[in-house]
N, C-alpha and C. Protein backbone atom coordinates (compact mmCIF):
# COMPACT_ATOMS: atom_id res chain seq x y z
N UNK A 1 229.34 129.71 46.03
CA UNK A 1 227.92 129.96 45.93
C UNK A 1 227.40 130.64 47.20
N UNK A 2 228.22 130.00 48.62
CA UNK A 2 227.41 130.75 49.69
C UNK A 2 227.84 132.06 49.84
N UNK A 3 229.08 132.66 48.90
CA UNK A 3 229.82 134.01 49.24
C UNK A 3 228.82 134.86 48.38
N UNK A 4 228.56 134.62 47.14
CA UNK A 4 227.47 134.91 46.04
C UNK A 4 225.74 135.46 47.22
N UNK A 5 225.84 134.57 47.68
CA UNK A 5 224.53 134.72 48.01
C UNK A 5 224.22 135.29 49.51
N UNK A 6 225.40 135.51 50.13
CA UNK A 6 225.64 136.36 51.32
C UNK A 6 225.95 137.76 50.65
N UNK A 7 226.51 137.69 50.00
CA UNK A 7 227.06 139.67 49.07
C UNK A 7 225.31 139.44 48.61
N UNK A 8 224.80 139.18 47.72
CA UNK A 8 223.44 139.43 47.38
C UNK A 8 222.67 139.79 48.46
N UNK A 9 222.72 139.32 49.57
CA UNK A 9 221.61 139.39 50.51
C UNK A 9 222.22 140.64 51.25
N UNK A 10 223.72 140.99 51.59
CA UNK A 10 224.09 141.95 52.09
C UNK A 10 223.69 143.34 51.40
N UNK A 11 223.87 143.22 49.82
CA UNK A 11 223.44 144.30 49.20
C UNK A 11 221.93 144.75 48.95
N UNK A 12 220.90 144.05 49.30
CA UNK A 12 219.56 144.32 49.70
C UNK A 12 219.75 144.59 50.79
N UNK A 13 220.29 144.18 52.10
CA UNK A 13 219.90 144.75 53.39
C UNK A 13 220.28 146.47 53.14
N UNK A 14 221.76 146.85 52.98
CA UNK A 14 222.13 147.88 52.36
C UNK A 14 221.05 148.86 51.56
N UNK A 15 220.85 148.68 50.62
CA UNK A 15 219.84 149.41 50.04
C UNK A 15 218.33 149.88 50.68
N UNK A 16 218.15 148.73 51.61
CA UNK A 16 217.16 148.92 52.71
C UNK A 16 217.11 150.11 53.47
N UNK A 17 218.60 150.15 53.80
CA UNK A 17 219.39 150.88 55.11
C UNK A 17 219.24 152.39 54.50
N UNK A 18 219.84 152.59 53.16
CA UNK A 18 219.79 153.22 52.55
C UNK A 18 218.44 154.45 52.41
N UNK A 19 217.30 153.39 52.28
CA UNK A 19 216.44 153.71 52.19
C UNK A 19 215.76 154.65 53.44
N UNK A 20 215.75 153.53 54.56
CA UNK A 20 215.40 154.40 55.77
C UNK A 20 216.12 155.82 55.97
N UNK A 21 217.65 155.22 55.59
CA UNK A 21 218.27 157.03 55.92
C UNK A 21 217.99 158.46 55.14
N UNK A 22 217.18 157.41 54.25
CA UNK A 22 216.50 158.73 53.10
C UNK A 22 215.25 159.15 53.76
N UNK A 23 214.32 158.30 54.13
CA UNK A 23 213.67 158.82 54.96
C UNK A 23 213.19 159.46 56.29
N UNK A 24 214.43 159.37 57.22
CA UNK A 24 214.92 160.25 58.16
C UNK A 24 214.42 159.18 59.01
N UNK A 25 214.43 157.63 58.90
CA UNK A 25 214.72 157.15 60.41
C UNK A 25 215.98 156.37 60.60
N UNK A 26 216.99 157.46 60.75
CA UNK A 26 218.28 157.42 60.76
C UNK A 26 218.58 155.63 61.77
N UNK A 27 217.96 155.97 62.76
CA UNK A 27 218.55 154.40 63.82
C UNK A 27 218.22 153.18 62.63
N UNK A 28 217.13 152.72 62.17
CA UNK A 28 217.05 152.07 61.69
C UNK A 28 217.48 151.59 60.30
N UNK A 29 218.03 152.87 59.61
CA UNK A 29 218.88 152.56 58.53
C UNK A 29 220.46 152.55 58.81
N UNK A 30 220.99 153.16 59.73
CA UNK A 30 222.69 152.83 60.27
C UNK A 30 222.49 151.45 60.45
N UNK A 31 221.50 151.01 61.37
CA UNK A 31 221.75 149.30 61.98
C UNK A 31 221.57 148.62 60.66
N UNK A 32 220.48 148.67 59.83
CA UNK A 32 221.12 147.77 58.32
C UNK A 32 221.97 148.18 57.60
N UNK A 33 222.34 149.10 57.75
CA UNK A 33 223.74 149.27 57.15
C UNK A 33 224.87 148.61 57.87
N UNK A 34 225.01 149.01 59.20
CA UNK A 34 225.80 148.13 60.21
C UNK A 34 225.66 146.30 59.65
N UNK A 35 224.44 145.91 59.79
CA UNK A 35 224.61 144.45 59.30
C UNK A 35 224.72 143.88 58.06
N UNK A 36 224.63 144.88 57.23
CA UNK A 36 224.79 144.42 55.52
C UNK A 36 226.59 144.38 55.80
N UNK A 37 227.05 145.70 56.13
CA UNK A 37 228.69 145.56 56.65
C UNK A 37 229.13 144.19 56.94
N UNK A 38 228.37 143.77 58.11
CA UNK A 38 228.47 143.06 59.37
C UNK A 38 228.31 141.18 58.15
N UNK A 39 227.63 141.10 56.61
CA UNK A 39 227.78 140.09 56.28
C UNK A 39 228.59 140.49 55.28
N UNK A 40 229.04 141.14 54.51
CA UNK A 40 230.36 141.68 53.80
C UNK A 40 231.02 141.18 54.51
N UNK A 41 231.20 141.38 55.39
CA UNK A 41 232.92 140.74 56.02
C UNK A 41 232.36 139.24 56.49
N UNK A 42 231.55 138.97 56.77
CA UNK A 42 231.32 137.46 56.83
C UNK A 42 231.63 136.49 55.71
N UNK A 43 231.16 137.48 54.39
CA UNK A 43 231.60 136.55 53.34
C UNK A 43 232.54 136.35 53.27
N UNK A 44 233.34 137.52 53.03
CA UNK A 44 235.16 137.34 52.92
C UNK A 44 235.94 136.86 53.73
N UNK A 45 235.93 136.58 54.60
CA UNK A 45 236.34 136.34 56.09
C UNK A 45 237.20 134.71 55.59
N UNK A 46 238.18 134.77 55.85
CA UNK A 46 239.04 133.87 55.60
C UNK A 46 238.80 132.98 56.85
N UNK A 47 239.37 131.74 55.92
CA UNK A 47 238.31 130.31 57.93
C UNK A 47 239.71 129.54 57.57
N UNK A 48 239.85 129.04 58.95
CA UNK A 48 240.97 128.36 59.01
C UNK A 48 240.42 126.47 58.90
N UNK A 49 241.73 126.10 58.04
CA UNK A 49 241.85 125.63 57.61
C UNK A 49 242.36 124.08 59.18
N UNK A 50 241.77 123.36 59.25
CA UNK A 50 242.13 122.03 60.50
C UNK A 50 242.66 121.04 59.81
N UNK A 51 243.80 120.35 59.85
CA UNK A 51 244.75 119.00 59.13
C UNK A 51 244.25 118.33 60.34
N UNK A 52 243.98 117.00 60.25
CA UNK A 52 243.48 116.08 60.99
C UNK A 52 244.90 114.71 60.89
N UNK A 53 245.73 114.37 61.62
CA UNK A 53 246.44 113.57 60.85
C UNK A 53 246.41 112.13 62.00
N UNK A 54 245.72 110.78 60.94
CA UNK A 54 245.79 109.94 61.79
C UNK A 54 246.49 108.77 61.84
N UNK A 55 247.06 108.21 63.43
CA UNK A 55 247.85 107.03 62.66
C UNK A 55 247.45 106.09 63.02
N UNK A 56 247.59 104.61 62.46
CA UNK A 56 247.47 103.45 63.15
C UNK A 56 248.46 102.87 63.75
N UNK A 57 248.62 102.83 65.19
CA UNK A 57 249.35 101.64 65.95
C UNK A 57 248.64 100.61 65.38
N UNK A 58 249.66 99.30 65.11
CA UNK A 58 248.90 97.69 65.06
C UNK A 58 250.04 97.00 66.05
N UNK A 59 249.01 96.61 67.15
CA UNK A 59 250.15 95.65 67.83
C UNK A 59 250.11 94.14 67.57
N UNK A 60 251.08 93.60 68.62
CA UNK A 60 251.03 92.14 68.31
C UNK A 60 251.86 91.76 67.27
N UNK A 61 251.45 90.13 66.59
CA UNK A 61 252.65 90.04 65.44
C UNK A 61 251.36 90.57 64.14
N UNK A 62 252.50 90.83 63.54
CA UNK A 62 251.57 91.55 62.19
C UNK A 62 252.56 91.13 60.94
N UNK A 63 251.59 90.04 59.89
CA UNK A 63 252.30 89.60 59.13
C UNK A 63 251.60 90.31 57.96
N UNK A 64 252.58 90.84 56.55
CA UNK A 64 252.21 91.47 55.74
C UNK A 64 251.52 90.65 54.36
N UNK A 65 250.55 90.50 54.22
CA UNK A 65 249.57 89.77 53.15
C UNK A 65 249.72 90.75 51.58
N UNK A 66 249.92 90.08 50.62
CA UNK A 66 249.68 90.40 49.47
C UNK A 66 247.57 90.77 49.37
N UNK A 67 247.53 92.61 49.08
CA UNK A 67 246.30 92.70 48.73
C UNK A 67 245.93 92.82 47.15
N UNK A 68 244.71 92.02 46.88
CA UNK A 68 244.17 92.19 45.57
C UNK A 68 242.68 92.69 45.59
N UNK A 69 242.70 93.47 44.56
CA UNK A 69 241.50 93.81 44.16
C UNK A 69 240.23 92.62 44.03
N UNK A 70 239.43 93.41 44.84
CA UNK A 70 238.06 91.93 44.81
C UNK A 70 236.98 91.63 43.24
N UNK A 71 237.51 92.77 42.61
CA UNK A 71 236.75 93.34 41.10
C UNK A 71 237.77 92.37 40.05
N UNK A 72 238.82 93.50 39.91
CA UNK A 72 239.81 92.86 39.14
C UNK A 72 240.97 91.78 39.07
N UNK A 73 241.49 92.00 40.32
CA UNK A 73 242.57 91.09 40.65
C UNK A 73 243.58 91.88 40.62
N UNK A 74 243.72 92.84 40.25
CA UNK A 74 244.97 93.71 40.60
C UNK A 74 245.59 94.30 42.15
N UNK A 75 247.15 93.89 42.06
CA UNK A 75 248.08 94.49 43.43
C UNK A 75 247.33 94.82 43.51
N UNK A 76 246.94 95.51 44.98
CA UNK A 76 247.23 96.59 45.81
C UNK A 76 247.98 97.29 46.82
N UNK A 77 248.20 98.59 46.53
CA UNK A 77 249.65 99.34 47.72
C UNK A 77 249.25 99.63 48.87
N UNK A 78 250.03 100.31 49.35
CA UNK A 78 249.58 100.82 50.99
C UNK A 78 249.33 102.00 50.27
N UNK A 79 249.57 102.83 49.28
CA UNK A 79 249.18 103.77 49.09
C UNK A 79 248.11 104.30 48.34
N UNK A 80 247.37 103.44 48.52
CA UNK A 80 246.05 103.24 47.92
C UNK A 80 245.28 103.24 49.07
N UNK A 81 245.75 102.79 50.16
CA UNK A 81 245.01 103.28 51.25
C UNK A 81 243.95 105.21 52.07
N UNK A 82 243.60 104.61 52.65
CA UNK A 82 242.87 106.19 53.32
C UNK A 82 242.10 106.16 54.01
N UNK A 83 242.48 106.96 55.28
CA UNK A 83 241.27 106.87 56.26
C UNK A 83 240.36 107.99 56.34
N UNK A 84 238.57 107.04 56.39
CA UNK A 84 237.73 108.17 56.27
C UNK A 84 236.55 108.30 57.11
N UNK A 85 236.63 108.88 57.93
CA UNK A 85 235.04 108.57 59.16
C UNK A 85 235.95 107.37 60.00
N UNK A 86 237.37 107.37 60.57
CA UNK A 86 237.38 106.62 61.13
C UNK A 86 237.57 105.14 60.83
N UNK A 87 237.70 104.78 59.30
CA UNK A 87 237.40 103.08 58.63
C UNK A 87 238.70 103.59 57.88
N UNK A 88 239.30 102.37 57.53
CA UNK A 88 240.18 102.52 56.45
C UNK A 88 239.71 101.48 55.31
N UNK A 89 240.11 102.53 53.71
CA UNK A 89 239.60 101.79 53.06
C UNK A 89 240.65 101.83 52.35
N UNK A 90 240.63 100.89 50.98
CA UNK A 90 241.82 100.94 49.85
C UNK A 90 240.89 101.04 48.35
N UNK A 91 241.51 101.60 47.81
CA UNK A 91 241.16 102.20 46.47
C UNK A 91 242.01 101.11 44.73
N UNK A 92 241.50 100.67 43.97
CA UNK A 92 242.14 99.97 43.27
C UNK A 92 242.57 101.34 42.13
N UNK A 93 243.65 101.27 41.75
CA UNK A 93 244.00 102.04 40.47
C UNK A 93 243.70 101.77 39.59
N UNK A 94 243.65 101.09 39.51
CA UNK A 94 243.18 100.25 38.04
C UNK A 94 241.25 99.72 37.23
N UNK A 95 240.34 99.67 38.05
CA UNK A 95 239.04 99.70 38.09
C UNK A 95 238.66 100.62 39.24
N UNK A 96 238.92 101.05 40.08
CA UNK A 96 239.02 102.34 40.86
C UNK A 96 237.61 101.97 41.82
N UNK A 97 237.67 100.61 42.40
CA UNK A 97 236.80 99.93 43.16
C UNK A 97 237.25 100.29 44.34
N UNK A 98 236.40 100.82 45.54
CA UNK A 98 237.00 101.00 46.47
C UNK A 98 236.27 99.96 47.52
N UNK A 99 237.01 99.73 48.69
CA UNK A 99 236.85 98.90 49.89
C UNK A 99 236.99 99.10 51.05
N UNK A 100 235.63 99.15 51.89
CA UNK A 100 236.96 99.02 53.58
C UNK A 100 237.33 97.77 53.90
N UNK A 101 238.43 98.32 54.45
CA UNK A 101 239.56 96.93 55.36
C UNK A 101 238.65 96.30 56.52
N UNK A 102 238.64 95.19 56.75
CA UNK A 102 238.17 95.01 57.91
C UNK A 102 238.86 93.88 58.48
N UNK A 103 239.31 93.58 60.03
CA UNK A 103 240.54 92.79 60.60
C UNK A 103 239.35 91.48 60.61
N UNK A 104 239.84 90.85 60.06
CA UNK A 104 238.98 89.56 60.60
C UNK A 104 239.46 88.65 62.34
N UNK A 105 237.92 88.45 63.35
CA UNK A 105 238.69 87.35 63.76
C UNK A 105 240.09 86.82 64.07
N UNK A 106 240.89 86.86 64.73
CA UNK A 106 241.58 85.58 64.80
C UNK A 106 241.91 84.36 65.49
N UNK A 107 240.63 84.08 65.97
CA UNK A 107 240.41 82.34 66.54
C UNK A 107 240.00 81.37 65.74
C-alpha cells in the first residue's frame, strides 16, 4: 500500500514537473522531475532485511516441569515457545491460548 501510494504521489509530482517545463520555467520543472525520480526509486528500493536471534542462558540448577495449558489442559512443548518484546511466551496448539512465562520467586 505504501509503494502504491508513493508511485501515485511520484506520478503527480512528475506531471507537475512536466508542466512547468511546458511552460518554460525549466529549474523548477527538472527539480520535480528530479524528485518524482528521487520517490520512484524510494518505492522500489529494496530494505534489508535484520534476523534478531535470541538466547536464553538459565543458570543455577534448573529442573524441567511438565507445562500445561491454563485453558485446556493440554502438553505443552518447548516449541511452542517464542520470544517477543523481550518476554517469553508459549502458545497452546490445541485452543491456541497464548501465555507469558514468568519465573516465580524462589524463597
Amino acid at each position: 500500500m505504501e509503494k502504491v501510494l508513493a508511485l501515485i504521489f511520484s506520478f503527480i509530482v512528475f506531471v507537475i514537473g512536466l508542466a512547468f517545463l511546458i511552460t518554460g520555467r525549466s529549474a523548477v520543472g527538472l527539480l520535480l522531475i528530479a524528485v518524482s525520480l528521487f520517490l520512484a526509486y524510494l518505492a522500489f528500493r529494496r530494505r534489508e532485511t535484520v534476523v534478531l536471534q535470541q538466547k536464553i542462558e538459565i543458570g543455577g540448577d534448573v529442573s524441567s516441569q511438565l507445562l500445561q495449558c491454563r485453558n485446556c489442559g493440554a502438553e505443552l512443548s518447548r516449541e511452542a515457545m517464542e520470544v517477543k518484546l523481550g518476554a517469553v511466551f508459549i502458545a497452546c496448539p490445541y485452543c491456541h491460548s497464548q501465555y507469558q512465562l514468568e519465573e516465580e520467586p524462589k524463597w
